[in-house]
PDB file of N, CA and C in Angstrom:
ATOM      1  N   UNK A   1     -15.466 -10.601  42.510  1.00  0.00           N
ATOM      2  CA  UNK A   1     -16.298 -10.250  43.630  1.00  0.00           C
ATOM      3  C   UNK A   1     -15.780  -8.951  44.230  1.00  0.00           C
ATOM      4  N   UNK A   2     -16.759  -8.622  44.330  1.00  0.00           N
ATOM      5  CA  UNK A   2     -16.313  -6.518  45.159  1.00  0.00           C
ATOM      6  C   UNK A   2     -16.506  -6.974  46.829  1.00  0.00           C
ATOM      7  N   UNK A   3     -15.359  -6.490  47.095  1.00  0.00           N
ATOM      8  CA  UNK A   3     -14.815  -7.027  48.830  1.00  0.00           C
ATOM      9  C   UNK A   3     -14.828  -5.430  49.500  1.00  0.00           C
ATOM     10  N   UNK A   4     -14.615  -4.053  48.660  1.00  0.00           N
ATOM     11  CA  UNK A   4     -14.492  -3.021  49.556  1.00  0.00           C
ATOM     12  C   UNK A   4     -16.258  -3.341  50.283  1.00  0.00           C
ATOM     13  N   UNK A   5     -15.525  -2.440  51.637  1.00  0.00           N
ATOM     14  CA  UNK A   5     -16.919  -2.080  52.586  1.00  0.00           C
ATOM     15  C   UNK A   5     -17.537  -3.912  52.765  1.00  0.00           C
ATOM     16  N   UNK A   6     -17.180  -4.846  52.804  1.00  0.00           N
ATOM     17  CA  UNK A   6     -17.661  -6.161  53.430  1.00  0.00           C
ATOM     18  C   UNK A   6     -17.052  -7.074  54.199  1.00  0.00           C
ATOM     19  N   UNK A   7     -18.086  -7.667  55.103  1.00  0.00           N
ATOM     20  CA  UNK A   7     -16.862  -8.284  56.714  1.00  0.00           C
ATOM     21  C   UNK A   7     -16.238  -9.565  55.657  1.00  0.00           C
ATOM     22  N   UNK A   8     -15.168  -9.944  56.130  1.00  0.00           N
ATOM     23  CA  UNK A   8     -14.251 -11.306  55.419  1.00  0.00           C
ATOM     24  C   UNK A   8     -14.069 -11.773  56.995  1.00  0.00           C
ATOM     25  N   UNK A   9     -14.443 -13.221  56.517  1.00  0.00           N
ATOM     26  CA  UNK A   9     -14.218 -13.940  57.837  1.00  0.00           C
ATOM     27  C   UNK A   9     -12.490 -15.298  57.075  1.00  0.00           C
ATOM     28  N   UNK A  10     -11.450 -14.804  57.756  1.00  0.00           N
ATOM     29  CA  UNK A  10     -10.392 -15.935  56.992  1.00  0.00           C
ATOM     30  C   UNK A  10     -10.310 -17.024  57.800  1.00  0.00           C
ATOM     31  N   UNK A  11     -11.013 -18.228  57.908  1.00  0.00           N
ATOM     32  CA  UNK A  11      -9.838 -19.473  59.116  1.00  0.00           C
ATOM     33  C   UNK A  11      -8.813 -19.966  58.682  1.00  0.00           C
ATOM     34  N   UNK A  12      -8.062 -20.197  59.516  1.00  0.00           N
ATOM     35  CA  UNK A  12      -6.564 -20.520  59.104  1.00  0.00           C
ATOM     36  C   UNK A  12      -5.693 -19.540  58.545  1.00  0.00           C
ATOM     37  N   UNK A  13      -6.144 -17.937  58.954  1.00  0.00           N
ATOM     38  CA  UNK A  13      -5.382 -17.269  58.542  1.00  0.00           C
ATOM     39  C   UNK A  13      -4.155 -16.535  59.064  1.00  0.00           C
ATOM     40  N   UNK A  14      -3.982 -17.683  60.529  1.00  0.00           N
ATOM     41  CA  UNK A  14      -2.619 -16.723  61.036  1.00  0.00           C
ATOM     42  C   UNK A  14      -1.378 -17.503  60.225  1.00  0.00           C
ATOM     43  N   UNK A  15      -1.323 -17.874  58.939  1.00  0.00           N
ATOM     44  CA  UNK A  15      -0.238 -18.595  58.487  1.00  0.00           C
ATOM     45  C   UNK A  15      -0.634 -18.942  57.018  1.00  0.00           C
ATOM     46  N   UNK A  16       0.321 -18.780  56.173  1.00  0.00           N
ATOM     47  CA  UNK A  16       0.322 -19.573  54.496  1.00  0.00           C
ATOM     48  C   UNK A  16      -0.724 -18.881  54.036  1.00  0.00           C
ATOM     49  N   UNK A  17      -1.083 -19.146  53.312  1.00  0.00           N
ATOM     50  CA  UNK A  17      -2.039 -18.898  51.997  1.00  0.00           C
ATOM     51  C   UNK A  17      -2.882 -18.235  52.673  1.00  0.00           C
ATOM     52  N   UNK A  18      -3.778 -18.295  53.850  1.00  0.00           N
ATOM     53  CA  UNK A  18      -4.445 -17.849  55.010  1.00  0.00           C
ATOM     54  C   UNK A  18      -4.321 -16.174  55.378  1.00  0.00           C
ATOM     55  N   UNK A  19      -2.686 -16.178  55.515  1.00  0.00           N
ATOM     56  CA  UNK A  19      -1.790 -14.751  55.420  1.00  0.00           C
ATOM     57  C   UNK A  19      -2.233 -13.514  54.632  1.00  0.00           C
ATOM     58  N   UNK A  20      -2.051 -14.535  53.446  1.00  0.00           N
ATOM     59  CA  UNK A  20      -1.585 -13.772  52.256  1.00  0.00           C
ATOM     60  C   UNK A  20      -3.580 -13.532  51.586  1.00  0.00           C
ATOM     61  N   UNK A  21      -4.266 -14.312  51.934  1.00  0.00           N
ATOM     62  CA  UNK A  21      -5.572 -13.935  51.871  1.00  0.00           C
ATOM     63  C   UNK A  21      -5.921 -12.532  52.323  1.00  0.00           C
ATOM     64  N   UNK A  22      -5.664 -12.914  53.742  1.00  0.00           N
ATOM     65  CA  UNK A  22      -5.799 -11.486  55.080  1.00  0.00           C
ATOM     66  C   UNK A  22      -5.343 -10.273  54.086  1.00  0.00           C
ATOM     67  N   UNK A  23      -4.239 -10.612  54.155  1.00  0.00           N
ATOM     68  CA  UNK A  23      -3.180  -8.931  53.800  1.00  0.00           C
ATOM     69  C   UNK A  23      -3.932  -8.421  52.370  1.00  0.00           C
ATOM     70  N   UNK A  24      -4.000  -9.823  51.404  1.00  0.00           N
ATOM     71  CA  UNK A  24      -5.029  -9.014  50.132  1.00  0.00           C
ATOM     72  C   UNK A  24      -6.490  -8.250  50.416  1.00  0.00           C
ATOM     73  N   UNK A  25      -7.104  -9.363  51.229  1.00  0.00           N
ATOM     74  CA  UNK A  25      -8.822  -8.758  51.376  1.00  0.00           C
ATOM     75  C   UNK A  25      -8.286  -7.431  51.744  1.00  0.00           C
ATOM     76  N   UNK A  26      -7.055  -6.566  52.862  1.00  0.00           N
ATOM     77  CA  UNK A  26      -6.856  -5.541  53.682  1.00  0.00           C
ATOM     78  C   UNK A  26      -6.839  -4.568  52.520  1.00  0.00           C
ATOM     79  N   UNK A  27      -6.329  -4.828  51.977  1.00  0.00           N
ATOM     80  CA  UNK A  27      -5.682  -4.185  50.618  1.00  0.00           C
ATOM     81  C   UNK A  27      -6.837  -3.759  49.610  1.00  0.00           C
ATOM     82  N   UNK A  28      -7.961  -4.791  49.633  1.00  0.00           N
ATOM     83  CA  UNK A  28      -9.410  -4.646  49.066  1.00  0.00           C
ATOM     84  C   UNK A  28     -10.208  -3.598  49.641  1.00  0.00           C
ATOM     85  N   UNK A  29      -9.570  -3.224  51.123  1.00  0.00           N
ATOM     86  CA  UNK A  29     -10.526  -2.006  51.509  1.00  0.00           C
ATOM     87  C   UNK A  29     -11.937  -2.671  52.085  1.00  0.00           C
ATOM     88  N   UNK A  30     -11.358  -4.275  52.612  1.00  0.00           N
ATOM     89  CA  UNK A  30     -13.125  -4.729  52.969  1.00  0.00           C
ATOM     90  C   UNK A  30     -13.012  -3.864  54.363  1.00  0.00           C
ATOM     91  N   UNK A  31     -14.665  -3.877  55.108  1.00  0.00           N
ATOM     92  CA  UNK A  31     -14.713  -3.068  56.038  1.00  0.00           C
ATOM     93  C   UNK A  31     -14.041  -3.747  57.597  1.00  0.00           C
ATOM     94  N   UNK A  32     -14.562  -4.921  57.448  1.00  0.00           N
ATOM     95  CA  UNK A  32     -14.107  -5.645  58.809  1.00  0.00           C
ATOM     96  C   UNK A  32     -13.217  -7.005  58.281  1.00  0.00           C
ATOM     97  N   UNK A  33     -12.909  -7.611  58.763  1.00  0.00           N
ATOM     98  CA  UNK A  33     -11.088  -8.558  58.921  1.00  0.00           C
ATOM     99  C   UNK A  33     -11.464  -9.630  59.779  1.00  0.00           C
ATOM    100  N   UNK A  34     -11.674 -10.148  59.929  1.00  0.00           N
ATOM    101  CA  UNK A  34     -11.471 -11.639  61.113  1.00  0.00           C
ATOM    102  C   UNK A  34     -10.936 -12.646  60.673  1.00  0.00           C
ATOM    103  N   UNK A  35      -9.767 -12.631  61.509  1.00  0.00           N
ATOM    104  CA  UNK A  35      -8.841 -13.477  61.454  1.00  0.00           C
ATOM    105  C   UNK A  35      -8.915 -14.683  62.484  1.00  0.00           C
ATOM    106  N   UNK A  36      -9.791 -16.305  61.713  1.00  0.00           N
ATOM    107  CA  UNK A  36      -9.677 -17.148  62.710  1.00  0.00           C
ATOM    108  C   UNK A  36      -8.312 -18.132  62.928  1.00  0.00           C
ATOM    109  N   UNK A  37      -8.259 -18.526  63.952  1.00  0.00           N
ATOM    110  CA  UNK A  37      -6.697 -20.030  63.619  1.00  0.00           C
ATOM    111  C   UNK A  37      -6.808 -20.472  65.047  1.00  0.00           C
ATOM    112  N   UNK A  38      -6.580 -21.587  64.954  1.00  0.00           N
ATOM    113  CA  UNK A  38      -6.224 -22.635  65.816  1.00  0.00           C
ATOM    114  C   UNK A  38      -5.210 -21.580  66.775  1.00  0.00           C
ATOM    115  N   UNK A  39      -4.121 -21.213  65.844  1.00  0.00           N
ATOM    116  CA  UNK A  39      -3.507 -20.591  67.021  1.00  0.00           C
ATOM    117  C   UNK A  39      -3.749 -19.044  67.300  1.00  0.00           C
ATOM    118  N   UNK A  40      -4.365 -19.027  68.222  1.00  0.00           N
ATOM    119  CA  UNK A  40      -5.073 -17.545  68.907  1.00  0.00           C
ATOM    120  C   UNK A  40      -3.557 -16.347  68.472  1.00  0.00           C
ATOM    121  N   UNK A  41      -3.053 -16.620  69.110  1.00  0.00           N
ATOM    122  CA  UNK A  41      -1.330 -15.833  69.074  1.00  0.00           C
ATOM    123  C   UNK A  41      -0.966 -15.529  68.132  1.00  0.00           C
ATOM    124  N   UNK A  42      -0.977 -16.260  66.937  1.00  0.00           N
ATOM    125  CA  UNK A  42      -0.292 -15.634  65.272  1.00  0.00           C
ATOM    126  C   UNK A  42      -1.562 -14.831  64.997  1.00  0.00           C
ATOM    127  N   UNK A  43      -2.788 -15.485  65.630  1.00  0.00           N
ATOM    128  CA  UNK A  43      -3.830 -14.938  64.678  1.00  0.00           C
ATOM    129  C   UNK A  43      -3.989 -12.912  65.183  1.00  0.00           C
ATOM    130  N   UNK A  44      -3.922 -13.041  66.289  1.00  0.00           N
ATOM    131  CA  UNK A  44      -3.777 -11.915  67.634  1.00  0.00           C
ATOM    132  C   UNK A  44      -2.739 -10.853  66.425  1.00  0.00           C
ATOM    133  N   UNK A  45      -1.593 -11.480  66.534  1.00  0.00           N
ATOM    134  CA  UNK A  45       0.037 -10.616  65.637  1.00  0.00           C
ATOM    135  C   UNK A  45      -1.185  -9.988  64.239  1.00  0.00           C
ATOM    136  N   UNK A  46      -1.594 -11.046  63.850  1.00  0.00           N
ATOM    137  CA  UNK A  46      -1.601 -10.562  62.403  1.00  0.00           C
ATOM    138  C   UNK A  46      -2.679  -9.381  62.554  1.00  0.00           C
ATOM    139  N   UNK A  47      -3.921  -9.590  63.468  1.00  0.00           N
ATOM    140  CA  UNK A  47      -4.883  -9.123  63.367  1.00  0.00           C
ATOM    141  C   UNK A  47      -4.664  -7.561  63.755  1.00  0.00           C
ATOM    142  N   UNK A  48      -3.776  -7.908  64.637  1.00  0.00           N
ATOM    143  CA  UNK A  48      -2.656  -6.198  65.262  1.00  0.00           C
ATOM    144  C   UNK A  48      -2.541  -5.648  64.084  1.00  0.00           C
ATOM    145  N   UNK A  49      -1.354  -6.496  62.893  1.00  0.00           N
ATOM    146  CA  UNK A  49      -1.123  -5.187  61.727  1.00  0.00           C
ATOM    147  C   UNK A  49      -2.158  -5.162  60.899  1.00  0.00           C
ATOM    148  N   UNK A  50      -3.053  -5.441  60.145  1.00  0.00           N
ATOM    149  CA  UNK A  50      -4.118  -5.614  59.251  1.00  0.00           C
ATOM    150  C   UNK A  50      -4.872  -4.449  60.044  1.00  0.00           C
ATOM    151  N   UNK A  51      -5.214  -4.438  61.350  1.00  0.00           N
ATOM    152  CA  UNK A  51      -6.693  -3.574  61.920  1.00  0.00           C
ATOM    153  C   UNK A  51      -7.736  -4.917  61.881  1.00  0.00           C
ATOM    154  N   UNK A  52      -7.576  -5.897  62.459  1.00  0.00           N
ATOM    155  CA  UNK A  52      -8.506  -7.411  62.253  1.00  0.00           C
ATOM    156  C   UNK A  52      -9.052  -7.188  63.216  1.00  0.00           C
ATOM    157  N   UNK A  53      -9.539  -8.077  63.751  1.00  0.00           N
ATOM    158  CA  UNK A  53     -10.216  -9.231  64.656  1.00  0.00           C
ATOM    159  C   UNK A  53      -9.618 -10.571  64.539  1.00  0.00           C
ATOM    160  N   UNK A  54      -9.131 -11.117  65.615  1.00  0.00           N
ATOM    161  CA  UNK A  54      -8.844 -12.224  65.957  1.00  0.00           C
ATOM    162  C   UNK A  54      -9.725 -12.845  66.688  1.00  0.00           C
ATOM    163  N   UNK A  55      -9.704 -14.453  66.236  1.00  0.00           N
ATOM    164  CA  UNK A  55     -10.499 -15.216  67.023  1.00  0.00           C
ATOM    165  C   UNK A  55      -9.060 -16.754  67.456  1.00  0.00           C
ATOM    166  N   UNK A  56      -9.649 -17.432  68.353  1.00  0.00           N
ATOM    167  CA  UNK A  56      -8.959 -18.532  68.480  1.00  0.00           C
ATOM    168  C   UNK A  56      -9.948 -19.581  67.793  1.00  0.00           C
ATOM    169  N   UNK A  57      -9.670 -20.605  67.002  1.00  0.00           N
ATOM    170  CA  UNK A  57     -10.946 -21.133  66.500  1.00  0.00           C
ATOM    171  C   UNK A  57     -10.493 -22.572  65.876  1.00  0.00           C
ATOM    172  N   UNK A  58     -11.263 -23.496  66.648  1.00  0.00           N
ATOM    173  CA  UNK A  58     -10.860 -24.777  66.100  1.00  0.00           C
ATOM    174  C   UNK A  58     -11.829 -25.269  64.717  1.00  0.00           C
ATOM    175  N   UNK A  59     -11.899 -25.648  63.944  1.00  0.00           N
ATOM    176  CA  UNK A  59     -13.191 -25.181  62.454  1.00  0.00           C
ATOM    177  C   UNK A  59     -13.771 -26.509  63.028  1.00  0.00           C
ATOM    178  N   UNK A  60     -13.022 -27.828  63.601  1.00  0.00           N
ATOM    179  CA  UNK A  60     -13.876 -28.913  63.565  1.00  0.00           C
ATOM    180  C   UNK A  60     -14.767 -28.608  64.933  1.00  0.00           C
ATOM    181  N   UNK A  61     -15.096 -27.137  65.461  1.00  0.00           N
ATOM    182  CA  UNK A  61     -15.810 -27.494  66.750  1.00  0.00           C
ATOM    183  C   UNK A  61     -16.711 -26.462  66.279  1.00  0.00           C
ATOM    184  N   UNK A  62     -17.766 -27.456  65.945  1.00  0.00           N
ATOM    185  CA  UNK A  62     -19.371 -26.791  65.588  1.00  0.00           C
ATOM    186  C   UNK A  62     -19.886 -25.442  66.140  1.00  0.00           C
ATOM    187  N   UNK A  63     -19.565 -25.790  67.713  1.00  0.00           N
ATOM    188  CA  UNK A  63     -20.371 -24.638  68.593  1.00  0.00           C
ATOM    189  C   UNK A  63     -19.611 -23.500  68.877  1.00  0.00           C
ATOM    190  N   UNK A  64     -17.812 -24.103  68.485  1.00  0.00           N
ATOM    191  CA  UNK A  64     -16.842 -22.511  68.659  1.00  0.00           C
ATOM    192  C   UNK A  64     -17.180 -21.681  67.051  1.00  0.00           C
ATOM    193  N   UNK A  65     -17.587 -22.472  66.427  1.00  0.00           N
ATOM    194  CA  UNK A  65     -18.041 -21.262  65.043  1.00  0.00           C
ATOM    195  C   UNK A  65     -19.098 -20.860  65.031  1.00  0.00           C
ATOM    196  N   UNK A  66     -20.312 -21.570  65.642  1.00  0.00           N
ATOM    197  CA  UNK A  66     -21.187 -20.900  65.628  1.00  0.00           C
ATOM    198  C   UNK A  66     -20.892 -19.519  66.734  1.00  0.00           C
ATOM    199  N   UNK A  67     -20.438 -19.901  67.572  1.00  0.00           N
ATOM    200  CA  UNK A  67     -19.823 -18.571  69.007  1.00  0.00           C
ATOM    201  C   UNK A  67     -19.528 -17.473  67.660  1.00  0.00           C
ATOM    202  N   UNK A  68     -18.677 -17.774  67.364  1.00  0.00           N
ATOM    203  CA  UNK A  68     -17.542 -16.835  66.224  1.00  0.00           C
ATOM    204  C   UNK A  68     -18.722 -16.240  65.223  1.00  0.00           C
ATOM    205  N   UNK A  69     -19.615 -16.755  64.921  1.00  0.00           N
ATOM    206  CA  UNK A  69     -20.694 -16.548  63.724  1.00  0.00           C
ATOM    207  C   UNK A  69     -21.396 -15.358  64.681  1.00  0.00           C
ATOM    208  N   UNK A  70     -21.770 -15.427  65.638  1.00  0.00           N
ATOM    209  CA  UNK A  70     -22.691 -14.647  66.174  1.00  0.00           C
ATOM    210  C   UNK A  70     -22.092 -13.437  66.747  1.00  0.00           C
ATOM    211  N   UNK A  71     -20.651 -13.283  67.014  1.00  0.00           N
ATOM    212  CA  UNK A  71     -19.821 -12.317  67.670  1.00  0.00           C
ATOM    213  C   UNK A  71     -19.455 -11.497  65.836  1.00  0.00           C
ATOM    214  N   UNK A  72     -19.456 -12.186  64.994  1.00  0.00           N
ATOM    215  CA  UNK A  72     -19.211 -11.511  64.127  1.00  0.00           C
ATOM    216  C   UNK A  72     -20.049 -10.828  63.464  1.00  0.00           C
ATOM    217  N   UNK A  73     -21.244 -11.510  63.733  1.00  0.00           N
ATOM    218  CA  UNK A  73     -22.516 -10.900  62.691  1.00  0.00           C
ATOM    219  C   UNK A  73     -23.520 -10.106  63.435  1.00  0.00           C
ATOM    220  N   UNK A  74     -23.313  -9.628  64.781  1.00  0.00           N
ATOM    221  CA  UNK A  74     -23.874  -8.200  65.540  1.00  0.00           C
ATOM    222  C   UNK A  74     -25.260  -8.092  65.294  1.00  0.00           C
ATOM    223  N   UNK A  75     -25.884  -7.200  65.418  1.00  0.00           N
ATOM    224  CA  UNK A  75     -27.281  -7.248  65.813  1.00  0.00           C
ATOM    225  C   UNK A  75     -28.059  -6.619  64.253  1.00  0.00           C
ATOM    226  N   UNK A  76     -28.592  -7.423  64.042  1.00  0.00           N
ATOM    227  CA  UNK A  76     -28.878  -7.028  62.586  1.00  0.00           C
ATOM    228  C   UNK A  76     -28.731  -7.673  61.193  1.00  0.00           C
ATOM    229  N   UNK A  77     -27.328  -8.133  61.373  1.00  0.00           N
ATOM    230  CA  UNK A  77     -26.246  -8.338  60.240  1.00  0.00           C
ATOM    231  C   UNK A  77     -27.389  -9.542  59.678  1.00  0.00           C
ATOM    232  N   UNK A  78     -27.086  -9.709  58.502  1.00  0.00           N
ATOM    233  CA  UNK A  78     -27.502 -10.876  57.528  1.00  0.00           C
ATOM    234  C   UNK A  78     -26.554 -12.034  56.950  1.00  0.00           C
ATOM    235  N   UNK A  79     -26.026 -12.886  57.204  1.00  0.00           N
ATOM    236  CA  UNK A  79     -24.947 -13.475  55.836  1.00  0.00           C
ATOM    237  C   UNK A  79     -25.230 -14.984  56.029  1.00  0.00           C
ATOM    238  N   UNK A  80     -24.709 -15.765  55.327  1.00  0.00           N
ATOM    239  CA  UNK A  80     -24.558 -16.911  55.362  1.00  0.00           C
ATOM    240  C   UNK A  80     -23.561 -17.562  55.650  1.00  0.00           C
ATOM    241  N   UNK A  81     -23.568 -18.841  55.950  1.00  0.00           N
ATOM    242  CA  UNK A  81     -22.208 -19.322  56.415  1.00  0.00           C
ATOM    243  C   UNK A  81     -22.165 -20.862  56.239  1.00  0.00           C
ATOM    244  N   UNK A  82     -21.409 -21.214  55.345  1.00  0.00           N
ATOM    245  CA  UNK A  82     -21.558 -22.145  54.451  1.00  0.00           C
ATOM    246  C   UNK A  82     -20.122 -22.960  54.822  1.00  0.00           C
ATOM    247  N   UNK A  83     -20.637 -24.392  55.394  1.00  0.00           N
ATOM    248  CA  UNK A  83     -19.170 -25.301  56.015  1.00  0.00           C
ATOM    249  C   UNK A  83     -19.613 -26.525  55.389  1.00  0.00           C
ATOM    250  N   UNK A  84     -18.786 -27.445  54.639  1.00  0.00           N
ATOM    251  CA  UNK A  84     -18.699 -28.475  54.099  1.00  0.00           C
ATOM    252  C   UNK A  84     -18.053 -29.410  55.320  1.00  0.00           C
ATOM    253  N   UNK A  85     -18.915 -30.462  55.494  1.00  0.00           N
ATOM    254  CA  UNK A  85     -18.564 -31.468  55.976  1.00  0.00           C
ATOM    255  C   UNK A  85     -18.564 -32.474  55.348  1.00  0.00           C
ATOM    256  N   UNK A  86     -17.802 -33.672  55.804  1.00  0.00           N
ATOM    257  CA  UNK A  86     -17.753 -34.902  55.478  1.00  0.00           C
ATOM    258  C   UNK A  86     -18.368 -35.399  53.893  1.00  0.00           C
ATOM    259  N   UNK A  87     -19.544 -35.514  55.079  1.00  0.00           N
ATOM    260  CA  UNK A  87     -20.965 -36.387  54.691  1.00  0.00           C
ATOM    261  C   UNK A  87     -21.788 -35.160  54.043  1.00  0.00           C
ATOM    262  N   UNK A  88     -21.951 -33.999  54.033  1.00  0.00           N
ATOM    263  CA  UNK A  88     -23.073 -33.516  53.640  1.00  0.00           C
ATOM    264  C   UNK A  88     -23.058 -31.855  53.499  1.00  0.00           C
ATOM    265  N   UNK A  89     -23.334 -30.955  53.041  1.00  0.00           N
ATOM    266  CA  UNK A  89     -23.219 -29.164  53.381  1.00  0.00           C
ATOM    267  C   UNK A  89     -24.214 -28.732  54.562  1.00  0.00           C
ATOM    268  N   UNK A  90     -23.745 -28.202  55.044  1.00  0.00           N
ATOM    269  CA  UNK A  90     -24.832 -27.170  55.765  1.00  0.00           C
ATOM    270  C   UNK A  90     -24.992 -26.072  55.303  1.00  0.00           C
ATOM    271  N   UNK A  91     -25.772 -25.278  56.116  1.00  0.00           N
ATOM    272  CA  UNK A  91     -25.978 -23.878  55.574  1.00  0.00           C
ATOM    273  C   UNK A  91     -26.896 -23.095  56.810  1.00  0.00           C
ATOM    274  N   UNK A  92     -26.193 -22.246  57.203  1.00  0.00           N
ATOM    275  CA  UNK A  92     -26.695 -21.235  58.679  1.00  0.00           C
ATOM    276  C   UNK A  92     -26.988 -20.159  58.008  1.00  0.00           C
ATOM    277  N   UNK A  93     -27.985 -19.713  58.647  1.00  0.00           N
ATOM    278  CA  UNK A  93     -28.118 -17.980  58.049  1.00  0.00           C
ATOM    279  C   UNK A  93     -28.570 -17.848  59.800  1.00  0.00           C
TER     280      UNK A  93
END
């Protein structure tokens, strides 16, 4: 998949595998970075060196991602956003 010039949204990326996602996509030359995590503060650090966006973001709270979906995807933007639950997929555009 070609990542230069496209937004990457990471959750769970102020830590582990999450990290090391961030720092590669950076490295890919995508255009925009958002860095979500539970913890606002690592996510804040990382998003400082990368050039990110940080969010604070709990994934099991429906309406803080949709918040996060709409702050990320600006006036215009198109994408999908695809969360597996439980019981069933969704799918937002």
């Amino acid at each position: 998949m070609e990542l230069r010039d496209k937004v990457v949204v990471v959750t769970g990326g102020a830590s582990g595998i999450g990290t090391g996602l961030c720092r590669r996509f950076r490295e890919e030359g995508v255009r925009g970075l958002v860095i979500a995590d539970l913890n606002g503060e690592a996510a804040a650090e990382l998003a400082a060196q990368l050039d990110g966006t940080s969010y604070t973001l709990d994934v099991r709270d429906e309406s803080a991602i949709a918040a996060m979906v709409a702050a990320v995807a600006g006036v215009g933007a198109m994408f999908a956003l695809v969360a597996a639950r439980r019981h069933r997929l969704a799918r937002t555009t």
